[in-house]
C-alpha atoms as a PDB file:
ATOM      1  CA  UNK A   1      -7.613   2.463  13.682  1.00  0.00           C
ATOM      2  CA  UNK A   2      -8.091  -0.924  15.863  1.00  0.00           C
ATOM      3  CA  UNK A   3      -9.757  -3.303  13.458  1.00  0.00           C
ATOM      4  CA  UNK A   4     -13.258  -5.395  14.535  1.00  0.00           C
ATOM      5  CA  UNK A   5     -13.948  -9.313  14.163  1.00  0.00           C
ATOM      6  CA  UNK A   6     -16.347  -7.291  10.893  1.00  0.00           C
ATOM      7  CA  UNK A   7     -13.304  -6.440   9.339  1.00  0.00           C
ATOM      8  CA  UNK A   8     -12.530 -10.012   8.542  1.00  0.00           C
ATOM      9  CA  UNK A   9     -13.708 -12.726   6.364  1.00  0.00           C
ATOM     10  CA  UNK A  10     -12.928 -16.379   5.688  1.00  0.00           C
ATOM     11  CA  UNK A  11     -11.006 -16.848   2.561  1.00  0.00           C
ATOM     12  CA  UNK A  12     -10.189 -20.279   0.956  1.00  0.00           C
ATOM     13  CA  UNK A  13      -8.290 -21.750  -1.787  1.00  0.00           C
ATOM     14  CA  UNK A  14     -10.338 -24.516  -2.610  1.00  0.00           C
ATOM     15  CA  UNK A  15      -9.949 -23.770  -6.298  1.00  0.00           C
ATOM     16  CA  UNK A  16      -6.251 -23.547  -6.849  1.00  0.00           C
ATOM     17  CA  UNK A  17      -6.516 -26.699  -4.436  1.00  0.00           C
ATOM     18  CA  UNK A  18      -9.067 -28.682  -6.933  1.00  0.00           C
ATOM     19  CA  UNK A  19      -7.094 -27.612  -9.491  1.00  0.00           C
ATOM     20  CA  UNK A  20      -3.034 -29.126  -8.471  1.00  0.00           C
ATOM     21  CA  UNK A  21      -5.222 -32.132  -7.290  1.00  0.00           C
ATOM     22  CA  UNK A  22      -5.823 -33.822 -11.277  1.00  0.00           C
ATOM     23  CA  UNK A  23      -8.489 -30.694 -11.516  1.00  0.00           C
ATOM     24  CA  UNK A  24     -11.015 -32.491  -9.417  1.00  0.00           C
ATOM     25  CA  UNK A  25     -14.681 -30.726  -9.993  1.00  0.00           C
ATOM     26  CA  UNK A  26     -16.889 -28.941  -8.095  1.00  0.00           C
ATOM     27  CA  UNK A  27     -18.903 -32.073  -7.694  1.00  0.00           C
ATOM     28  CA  UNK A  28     -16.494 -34.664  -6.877  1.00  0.00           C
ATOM     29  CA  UNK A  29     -14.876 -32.312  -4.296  1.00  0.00           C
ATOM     30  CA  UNK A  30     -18.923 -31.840  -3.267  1.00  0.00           C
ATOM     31  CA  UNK A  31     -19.987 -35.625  -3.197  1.00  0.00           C
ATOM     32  CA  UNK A  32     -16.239 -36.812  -1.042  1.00  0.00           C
ATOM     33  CA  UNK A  33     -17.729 -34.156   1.882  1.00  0.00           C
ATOM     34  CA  UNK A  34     -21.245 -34.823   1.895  1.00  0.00           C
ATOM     35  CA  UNK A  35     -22.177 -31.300   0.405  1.00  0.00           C
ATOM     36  CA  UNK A  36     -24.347 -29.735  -3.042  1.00  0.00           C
ATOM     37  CA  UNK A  37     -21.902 -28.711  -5.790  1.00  0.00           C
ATOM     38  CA  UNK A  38     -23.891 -25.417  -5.116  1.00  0.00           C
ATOM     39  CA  UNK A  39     -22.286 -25.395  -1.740  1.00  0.00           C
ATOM     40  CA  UNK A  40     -19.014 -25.546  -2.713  1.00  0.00           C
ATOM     41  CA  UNK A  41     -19.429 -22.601  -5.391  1.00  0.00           C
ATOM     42  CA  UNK A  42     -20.516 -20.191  -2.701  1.00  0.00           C
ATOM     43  CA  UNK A  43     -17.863 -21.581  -0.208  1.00  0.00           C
ATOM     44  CA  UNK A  44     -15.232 -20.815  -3.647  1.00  0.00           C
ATOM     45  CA  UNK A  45     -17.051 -17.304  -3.945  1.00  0.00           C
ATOM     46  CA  UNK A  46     -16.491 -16.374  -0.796  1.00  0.00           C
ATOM     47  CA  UNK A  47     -20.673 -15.949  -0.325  1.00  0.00           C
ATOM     48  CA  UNK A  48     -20.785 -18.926   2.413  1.00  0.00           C
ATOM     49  CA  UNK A  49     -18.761 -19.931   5.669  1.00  0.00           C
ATOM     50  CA  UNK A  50     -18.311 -23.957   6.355  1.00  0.00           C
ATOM     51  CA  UNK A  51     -18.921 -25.198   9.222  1.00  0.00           C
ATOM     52  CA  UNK A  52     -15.834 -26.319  11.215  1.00  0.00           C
ATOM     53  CA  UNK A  53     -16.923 -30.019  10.476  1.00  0.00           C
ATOM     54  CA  UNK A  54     -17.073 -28.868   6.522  1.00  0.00           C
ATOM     55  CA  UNK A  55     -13.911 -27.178   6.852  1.00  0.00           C
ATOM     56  CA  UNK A  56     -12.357 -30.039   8.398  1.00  0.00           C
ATOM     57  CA  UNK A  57     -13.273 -32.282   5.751  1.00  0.00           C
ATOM     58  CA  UNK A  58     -12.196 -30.591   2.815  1.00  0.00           C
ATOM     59  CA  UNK A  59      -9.031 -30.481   4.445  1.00  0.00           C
ATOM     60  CA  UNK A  60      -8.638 -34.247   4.794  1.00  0.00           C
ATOM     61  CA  UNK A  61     -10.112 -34.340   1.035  1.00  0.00           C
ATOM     62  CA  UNK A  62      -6.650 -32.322  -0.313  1.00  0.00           C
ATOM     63  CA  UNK A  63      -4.539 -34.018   2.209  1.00  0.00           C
ATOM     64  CA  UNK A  64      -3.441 -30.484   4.172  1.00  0.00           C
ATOM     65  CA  UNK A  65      -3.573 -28.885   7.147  1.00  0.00           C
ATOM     66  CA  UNK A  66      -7.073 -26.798   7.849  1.00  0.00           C
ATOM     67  CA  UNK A  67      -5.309 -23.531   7.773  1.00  0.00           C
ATOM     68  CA  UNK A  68      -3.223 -24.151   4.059  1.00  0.00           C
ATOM     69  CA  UNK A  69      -6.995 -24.323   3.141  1.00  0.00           C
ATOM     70  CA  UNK A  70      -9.096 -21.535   4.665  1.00  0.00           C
ATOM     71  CA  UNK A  71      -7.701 -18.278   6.450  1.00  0.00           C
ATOM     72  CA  UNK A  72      -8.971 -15.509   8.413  1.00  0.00           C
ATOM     73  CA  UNK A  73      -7.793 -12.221   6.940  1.00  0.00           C
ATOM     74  CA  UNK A  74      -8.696  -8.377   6.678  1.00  0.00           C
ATOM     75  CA  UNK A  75     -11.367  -7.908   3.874  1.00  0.00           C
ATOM     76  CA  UNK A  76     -10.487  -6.447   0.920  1.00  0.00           C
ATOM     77  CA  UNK A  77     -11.670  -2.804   0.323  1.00  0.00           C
ATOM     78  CA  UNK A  78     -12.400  -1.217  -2.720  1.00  0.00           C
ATOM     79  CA  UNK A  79     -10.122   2.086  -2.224  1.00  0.00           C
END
């Protein structure tokens, strides 16, 4: 079955990334892009897309290219 731009989702590693980098926090990662710590749960959880700007940043933050940070792959289904 051909698949649909609905069949994909952003996914991140933000937190394995905060984590390898002297387990920054939610809020440090937060306050170095201009964001809430609330933001960067939901971007975590998978609940909220970044902007490309946002995406960019956190990028520079961990020192890696944009797509070792955030992907676009299938979603996951629950079968």
């Amino acid at each position: 079955m051909k698949k649909s731009m609905d069949d994909y989702q952003i996914i991140n590693n933000i937190r394995k990334l905060r984590f390898f980098h002297e387990e920054m926090t939610q809020k440090e990662l937060a306050q170095r892009v201009g964001v809430t710590r609330q933001t960067i749960i939901s971007l975590e959880k998978g609940k909220y897309s970044p902007s490309l700007e946002l995406a960019f940043k956190i990028a520079l933050v961990f020192d890696m290219p944009i797509g070792k940070v955030f992907s676009f792959d299938l979603k996951e289904t629950g079968s």
